[in-house]
PDB file of N, CA and C in Angstrom:
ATOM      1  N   UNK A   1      55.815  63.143  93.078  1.00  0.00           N
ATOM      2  CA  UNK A   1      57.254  63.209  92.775  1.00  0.00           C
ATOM      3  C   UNK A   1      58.058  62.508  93.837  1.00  0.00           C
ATOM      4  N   UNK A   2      57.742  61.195  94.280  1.00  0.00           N
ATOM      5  CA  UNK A   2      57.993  60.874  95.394  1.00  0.00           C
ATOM      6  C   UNK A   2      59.644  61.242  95.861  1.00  0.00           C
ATOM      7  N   UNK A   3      60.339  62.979  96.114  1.00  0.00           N
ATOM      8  CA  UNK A   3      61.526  63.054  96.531  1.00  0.00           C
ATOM      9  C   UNK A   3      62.199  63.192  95.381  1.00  0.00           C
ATOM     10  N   UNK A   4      62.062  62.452  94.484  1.00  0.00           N
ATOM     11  CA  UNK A   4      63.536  62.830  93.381  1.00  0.00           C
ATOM     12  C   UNK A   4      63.632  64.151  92.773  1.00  0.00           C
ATOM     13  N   UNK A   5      64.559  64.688  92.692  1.00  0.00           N
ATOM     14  CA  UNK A   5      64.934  65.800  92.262  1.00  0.00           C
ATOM     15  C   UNK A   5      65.805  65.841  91.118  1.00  0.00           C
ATOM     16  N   UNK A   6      65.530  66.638  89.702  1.00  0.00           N
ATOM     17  CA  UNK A   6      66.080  66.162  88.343  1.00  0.00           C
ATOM     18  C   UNK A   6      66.803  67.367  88.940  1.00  0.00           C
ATOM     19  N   UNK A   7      68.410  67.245  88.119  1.00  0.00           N
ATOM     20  CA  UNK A   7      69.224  68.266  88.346  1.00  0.00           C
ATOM     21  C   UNK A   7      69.739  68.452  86.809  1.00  0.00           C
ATOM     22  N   UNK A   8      69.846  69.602  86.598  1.00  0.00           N
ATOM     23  CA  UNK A   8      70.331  70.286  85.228  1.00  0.00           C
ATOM     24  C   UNK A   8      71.626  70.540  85.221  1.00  0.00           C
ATOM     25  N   UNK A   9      72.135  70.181  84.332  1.00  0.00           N
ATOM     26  CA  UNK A   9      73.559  71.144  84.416  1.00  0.00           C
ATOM     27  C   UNK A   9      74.095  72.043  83.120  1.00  0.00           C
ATOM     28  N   UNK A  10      73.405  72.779  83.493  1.00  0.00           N
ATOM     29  CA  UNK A  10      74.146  74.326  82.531  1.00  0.00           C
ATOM     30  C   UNK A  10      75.148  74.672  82.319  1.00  0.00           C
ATOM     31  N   UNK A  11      76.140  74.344  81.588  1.00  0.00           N
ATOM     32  CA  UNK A  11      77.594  74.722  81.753  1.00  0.00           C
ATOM     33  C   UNK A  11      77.401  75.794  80.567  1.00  0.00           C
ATOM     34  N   UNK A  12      77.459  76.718  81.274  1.00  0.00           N
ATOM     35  CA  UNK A  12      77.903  78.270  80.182  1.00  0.00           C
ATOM     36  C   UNK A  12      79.350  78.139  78.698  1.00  0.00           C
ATOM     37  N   UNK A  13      78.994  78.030  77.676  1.00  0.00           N
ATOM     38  CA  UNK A  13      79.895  78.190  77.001  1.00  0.00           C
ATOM     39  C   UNK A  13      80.494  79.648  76.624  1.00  0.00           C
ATOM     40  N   UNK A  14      81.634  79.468  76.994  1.00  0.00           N
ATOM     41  CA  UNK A  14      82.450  80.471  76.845  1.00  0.00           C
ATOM     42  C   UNK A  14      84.391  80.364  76.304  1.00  0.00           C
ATOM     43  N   UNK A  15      84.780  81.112  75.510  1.00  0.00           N
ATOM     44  CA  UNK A  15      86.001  81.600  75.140  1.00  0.00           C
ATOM     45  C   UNK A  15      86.905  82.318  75.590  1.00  0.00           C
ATOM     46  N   UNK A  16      88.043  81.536  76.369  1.00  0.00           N
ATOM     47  CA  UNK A  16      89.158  82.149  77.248  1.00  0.00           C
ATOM     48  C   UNK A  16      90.198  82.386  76.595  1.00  0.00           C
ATOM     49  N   UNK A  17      90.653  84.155  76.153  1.00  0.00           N
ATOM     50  CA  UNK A  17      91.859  84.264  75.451  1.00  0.00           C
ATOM     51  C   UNK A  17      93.114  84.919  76.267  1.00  0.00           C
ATOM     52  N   UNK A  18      93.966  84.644  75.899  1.00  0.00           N
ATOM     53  CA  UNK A  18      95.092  85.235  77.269  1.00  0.00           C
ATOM     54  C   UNK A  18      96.248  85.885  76.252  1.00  0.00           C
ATOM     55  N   UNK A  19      96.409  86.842  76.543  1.00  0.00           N
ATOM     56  CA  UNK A  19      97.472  87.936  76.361  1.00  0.00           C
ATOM     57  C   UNK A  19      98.287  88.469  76.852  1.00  0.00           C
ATOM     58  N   UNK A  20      99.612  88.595  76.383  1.00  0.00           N
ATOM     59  CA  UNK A  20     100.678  90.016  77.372  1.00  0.00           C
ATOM     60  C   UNK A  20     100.213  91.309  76.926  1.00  0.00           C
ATOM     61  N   UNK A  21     100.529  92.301  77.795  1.00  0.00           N
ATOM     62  CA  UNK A  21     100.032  93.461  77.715  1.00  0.00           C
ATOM     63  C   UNK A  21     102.066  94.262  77.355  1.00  0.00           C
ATOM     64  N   UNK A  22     101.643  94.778  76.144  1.00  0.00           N
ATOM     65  CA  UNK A  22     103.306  95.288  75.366  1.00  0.00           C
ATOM     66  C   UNK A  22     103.227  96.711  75.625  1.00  0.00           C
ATOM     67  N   UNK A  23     104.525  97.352  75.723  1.00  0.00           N
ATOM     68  CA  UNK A  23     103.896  98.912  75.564  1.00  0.00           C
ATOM     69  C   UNK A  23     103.623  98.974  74.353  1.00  0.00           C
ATOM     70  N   UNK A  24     103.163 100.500  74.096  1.00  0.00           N
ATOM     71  CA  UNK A  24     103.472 101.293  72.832  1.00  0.00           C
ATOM     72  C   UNK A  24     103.565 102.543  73.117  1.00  0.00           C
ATOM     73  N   UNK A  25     104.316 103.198  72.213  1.00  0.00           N
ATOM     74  CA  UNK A  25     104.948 104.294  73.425  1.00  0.00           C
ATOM     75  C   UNK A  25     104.778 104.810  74.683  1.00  0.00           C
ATOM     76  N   UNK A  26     104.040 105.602  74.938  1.00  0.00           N
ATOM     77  CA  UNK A  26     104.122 105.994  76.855  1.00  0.00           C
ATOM     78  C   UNK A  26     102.645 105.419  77.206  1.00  0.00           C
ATOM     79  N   UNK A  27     102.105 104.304  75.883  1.00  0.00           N
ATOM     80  CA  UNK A  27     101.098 103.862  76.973  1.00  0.00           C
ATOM     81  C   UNK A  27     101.455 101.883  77.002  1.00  0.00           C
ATOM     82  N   UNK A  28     100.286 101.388  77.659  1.00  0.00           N
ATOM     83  CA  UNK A  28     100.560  99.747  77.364  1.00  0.00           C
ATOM     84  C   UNK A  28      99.368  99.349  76.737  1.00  0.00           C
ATOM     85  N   UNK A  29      99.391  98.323  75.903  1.00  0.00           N
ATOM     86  CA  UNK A  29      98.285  97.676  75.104  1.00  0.00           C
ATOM     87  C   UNK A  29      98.462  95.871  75.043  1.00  0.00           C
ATOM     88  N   UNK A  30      97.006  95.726  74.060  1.00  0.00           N
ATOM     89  CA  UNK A  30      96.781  94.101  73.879  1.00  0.00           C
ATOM     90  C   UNK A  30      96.781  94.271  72.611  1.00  0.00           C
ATOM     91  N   UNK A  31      97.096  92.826  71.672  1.00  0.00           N
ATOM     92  CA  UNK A  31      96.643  92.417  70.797  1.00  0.00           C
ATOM     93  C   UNK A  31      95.187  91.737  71.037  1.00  0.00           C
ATOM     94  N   UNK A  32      94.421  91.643  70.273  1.00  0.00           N
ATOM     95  CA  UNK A  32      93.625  91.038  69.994  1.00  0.00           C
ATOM     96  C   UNK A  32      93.788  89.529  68.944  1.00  0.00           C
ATOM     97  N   UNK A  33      93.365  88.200  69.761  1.00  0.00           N
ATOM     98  CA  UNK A  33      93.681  87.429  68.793  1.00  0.00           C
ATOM     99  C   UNK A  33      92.363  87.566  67.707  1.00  0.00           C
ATOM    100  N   UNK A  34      92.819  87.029  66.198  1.00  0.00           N
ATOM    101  CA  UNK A  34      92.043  87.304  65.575  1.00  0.00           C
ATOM    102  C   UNK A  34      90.628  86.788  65.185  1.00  0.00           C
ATOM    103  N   UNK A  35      90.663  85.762  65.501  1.00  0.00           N
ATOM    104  CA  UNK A  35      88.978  85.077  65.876  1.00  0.00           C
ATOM    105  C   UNK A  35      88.201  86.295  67.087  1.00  0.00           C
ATOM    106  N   UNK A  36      88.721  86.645  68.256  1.00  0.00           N
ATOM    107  CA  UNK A  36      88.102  87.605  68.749  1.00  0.00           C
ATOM    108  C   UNK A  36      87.947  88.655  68.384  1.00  0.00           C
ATOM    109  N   UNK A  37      89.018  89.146  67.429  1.00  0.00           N
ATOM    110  CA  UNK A  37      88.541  90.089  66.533  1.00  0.00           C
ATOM    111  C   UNK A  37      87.517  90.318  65.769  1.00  0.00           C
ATOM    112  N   UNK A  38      87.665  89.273  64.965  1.00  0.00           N
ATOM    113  CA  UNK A  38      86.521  89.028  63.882  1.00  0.00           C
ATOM    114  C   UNK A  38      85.124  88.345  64.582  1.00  0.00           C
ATOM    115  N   UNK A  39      84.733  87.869  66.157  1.00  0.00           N
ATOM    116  CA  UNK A  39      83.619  88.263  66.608  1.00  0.00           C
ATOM    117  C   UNK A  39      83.576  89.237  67.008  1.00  0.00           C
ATOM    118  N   UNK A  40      83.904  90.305  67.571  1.00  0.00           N
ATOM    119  CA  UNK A  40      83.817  91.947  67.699  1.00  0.00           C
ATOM    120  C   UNK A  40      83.575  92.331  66.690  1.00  0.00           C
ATOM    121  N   UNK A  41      83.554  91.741  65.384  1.00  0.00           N
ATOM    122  CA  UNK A  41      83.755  92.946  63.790  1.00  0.00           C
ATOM    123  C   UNK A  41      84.680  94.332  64.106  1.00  0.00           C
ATOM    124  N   UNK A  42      85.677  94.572  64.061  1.00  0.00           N
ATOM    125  CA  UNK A  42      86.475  95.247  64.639  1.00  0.00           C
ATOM    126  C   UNK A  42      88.189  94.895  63.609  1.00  0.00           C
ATOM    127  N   UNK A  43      88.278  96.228  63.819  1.00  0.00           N
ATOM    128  CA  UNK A  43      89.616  95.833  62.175  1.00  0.00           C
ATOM    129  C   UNK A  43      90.935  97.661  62.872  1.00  0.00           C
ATOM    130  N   UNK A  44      91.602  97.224  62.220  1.00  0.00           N
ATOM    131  CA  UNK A  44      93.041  98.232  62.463  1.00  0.00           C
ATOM    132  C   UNK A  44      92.275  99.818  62.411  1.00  0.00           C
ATOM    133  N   UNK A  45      92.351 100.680  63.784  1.00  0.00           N
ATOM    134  CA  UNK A  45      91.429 102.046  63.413  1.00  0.00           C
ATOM    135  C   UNK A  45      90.607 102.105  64.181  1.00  0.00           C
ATOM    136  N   UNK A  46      89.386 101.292  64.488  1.00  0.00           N
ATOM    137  CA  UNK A  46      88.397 100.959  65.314  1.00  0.00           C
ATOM    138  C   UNK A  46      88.478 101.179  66.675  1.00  0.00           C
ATOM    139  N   UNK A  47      87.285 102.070  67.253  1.00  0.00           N
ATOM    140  CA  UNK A  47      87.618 102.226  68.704  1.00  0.00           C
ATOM    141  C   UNK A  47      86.842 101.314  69.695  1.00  0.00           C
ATOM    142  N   UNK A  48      87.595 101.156  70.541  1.00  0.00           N
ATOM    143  CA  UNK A  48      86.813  99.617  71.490  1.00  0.00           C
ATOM    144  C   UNK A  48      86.333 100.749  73.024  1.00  0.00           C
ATOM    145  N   UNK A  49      85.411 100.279  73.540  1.00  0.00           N
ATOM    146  CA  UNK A  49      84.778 100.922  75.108  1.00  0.00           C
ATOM    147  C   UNK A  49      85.423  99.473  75.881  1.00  0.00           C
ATOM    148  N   UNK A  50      85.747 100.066  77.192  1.00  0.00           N
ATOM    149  CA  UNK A  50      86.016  98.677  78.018  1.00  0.00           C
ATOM    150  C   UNK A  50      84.698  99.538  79.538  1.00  0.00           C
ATOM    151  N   UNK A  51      84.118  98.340  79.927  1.00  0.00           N
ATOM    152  CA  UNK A  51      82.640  99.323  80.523  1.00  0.00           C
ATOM    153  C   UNK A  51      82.913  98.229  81.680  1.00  0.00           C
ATOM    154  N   UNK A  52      82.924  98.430  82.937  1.00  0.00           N
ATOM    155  CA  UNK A  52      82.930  97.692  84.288  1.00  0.00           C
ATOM    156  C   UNK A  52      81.867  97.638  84.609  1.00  0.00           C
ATOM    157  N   UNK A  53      81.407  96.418  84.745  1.00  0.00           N
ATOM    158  CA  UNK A  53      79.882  95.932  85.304  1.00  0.00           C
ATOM    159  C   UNK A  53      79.661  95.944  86.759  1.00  0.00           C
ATOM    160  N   UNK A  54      78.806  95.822  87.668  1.00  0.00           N
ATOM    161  CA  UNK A  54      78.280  95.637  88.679  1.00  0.00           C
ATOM    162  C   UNK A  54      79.126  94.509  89.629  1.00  0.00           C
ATOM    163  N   UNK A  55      79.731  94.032  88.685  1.00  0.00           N
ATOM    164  CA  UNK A  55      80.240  92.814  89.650  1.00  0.00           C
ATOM    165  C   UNK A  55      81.818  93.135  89.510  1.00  0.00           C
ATOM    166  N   UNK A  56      82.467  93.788  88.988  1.00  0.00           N
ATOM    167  CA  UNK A  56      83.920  94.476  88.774  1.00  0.00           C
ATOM    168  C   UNK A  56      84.161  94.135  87.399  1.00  0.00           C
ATOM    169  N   UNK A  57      83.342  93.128  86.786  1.00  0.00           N
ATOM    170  CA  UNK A  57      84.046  92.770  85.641  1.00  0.00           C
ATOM    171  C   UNK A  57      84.283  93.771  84.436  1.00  0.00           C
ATOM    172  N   UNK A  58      85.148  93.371  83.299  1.00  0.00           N
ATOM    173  CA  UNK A  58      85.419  94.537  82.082  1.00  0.00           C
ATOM    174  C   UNK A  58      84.949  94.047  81.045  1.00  0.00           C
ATOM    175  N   UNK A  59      83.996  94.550  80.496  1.00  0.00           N
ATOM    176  CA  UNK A  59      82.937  94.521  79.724  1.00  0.00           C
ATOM    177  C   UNK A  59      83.889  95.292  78.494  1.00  0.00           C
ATOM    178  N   UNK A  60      84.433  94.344  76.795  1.00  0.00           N
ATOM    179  CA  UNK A  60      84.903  95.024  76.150  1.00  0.00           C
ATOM    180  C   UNK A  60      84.120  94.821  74.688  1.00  0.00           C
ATOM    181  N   UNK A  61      83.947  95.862  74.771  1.00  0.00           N
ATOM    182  CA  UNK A  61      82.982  95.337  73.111  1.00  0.00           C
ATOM    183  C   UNK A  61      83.624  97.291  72.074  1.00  0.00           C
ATOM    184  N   UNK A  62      83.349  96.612  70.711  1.00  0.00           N
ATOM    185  CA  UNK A  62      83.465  97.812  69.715  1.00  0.00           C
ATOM    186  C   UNK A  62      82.758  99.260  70.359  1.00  0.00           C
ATOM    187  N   UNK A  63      83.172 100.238  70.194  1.00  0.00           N
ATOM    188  CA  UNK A  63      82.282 101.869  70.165  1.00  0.00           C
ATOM    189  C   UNK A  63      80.841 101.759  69.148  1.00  0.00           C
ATOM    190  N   UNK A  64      80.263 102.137  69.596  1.00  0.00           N
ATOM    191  CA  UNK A  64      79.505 102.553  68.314  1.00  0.00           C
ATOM    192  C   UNK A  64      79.543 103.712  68.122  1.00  0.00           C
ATOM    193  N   UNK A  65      79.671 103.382  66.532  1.00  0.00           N
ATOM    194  CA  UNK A  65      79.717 104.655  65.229  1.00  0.00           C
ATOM    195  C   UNK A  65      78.514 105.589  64.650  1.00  0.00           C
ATOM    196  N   UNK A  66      78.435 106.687  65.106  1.00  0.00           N
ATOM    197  CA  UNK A  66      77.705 106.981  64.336  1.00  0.00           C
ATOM    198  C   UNK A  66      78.029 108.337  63.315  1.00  0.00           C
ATOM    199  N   UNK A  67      76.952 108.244  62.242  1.00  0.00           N
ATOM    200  CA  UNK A  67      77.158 109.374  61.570  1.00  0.00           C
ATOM    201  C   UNK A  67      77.549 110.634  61.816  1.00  0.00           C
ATOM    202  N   UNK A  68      78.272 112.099  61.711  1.00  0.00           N
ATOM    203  CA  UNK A  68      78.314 112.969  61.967  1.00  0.00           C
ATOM    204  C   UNK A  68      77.601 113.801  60.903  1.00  0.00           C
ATOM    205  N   UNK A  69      76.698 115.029  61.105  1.00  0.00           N
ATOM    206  CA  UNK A  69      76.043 115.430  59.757  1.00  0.00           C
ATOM    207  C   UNK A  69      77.090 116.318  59.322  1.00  0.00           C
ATOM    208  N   UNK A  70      76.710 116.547  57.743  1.00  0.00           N
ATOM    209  CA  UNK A  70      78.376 117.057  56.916  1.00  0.00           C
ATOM    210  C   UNK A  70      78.557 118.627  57.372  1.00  0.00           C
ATOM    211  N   UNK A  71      77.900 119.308  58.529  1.00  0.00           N
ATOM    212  CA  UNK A  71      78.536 120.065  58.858  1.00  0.00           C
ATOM    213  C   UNK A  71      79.366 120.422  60.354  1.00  0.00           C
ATOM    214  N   UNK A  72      79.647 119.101  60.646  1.00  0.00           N
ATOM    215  CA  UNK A  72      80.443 118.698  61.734  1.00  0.00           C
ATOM    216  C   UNK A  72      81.683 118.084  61.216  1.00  0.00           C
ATOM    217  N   UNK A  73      82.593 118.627  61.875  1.00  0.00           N
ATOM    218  CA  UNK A  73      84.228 118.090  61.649  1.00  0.00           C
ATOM    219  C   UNK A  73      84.426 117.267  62.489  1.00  0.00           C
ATOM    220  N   UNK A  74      85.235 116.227  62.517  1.00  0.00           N
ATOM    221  CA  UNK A  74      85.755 115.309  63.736  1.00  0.00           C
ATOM    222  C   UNK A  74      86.155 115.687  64.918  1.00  0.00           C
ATOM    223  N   UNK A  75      86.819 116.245  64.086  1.00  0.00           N
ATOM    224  CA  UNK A  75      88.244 116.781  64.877  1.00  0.00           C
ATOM    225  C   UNK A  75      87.751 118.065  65.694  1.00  0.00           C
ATOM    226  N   UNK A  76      86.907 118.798  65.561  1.00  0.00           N
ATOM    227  CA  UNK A  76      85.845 119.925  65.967  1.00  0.00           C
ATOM    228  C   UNK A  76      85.075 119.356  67.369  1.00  0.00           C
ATOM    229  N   UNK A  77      84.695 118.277  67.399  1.00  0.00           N
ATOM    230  CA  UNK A  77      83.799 117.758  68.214  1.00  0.00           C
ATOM    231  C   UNK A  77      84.815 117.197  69.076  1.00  0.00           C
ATOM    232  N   UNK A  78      86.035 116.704  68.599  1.00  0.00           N
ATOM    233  CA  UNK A  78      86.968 116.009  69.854  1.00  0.00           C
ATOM    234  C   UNK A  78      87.265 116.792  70.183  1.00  0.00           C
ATOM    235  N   UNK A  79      87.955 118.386  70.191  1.00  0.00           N
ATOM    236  CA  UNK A  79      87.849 119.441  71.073  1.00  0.00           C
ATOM    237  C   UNK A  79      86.964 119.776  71.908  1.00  0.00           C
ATOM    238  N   UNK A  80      85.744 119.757  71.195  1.00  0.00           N
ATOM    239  CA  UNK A  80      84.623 119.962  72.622  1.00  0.00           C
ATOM    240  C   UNK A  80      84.726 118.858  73.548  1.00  0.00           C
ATOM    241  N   UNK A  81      84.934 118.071  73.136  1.00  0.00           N
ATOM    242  CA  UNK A  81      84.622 116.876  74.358  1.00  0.00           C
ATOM    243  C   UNK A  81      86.051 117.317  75.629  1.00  0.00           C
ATOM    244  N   UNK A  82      87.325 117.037  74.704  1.00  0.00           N
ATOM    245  CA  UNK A  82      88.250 117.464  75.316  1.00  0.00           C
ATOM    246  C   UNK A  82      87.869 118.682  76.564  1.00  0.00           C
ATOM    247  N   UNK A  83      87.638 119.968  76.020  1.00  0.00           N
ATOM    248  CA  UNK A  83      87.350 120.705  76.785  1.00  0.00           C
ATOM    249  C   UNK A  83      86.562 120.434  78.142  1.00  0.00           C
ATOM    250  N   UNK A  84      85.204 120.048  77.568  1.00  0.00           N
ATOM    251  CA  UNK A  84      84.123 119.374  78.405  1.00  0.00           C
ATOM    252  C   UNK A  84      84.832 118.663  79.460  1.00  0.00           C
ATOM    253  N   UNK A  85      85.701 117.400  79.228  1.00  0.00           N
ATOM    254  CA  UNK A  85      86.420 116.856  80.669  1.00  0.00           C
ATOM    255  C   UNK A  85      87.073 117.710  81.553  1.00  0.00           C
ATOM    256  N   UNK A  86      88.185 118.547  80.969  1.00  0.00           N
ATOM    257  CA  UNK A  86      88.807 119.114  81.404  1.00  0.00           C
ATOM    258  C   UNK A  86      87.792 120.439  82.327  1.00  0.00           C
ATOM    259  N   UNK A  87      86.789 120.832  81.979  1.00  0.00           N
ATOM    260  CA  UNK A  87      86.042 121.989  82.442  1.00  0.00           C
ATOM    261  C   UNK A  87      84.397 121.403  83.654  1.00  0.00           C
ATOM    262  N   UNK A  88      84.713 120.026  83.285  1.00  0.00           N
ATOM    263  CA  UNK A  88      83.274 119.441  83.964  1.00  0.00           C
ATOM    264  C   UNK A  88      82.808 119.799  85.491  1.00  0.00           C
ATOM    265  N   UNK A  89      83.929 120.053  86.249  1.00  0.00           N
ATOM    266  CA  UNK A  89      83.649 120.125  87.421  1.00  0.00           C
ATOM    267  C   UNK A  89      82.982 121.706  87.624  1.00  0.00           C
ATOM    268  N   UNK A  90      83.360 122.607  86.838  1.00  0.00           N
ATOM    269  CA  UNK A  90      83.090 124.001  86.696  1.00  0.00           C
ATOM    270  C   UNK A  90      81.504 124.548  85.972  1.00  0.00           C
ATOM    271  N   UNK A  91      81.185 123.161  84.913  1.00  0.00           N
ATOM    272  CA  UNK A  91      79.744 122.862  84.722  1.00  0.00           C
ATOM    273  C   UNK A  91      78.768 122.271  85.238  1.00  0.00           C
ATOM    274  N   UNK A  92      79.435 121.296  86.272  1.00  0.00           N
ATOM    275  CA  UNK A  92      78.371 120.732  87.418  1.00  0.00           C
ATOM    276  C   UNK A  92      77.916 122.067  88.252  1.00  0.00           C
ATOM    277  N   UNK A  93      79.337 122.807  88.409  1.00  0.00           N
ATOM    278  CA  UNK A  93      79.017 124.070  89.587  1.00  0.00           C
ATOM    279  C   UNK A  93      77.703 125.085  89.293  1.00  0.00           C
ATOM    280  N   UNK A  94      77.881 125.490  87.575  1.00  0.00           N
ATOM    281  CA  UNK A  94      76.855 126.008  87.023  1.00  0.00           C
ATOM    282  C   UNK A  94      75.340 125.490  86.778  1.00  0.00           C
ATOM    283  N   UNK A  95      75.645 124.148  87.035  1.00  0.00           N
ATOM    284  CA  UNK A  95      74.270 123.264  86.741  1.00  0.00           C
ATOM    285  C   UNK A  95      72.874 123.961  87.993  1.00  0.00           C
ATOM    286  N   UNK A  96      73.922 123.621  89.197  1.00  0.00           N
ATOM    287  CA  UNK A  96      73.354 123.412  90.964  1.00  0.00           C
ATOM    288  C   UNK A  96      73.329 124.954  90.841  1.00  0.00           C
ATOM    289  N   UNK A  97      73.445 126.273  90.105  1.00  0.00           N
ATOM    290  CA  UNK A  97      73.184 127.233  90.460  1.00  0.00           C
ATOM    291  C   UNK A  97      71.780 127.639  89.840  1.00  0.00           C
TER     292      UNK A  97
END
């Protein structure tokens, strides 16, 4: 190989969308433009996770959905969770005992 060195160049393709952030009532939000929408599959209703990676970045992709069996209410289970935050530090305590 007398010395030469082949060099590659990888240029990552990627999609830069830019937004104002509007309120809505006592909180603030984005639109989504709609090509990024429609790669998310994601429509009016839909809940999005925003997940911070290792490097600070915000990782935003759709929730996933899953079934509830028909003797679970929605609205039943978002109370427990509710609770659960609000009570977590008092269930770690019980965990370590």
């Amino acid at each position: 190989m007398n010395g030469v060195v082949k060099l590659t160049n990888d240029k990552q393709k990627f999609s830069r969308y830019s937004r104002k952030i509007g309120r809505m009532g006592n909180s603030l939000g984005v639109s989504l433009p709609k090509r990024l929408a429609e790669k998310l599959n994601v429509s009016q209703g839909d809940e999005m996770e925003f997940i911070e990676n290792e490097h600070g970045e915000i990782v935003l992709r759709k929730a996933r959905q899953s079934k509830l069996p028909d003797n679970v209410r929605p609205e039943v289970l978002e109370a427990f969770f509710d609770v659960f935050e609000e009570d977590e530090g008092i269930l770690e305590d019980l965990k370590d005992r």
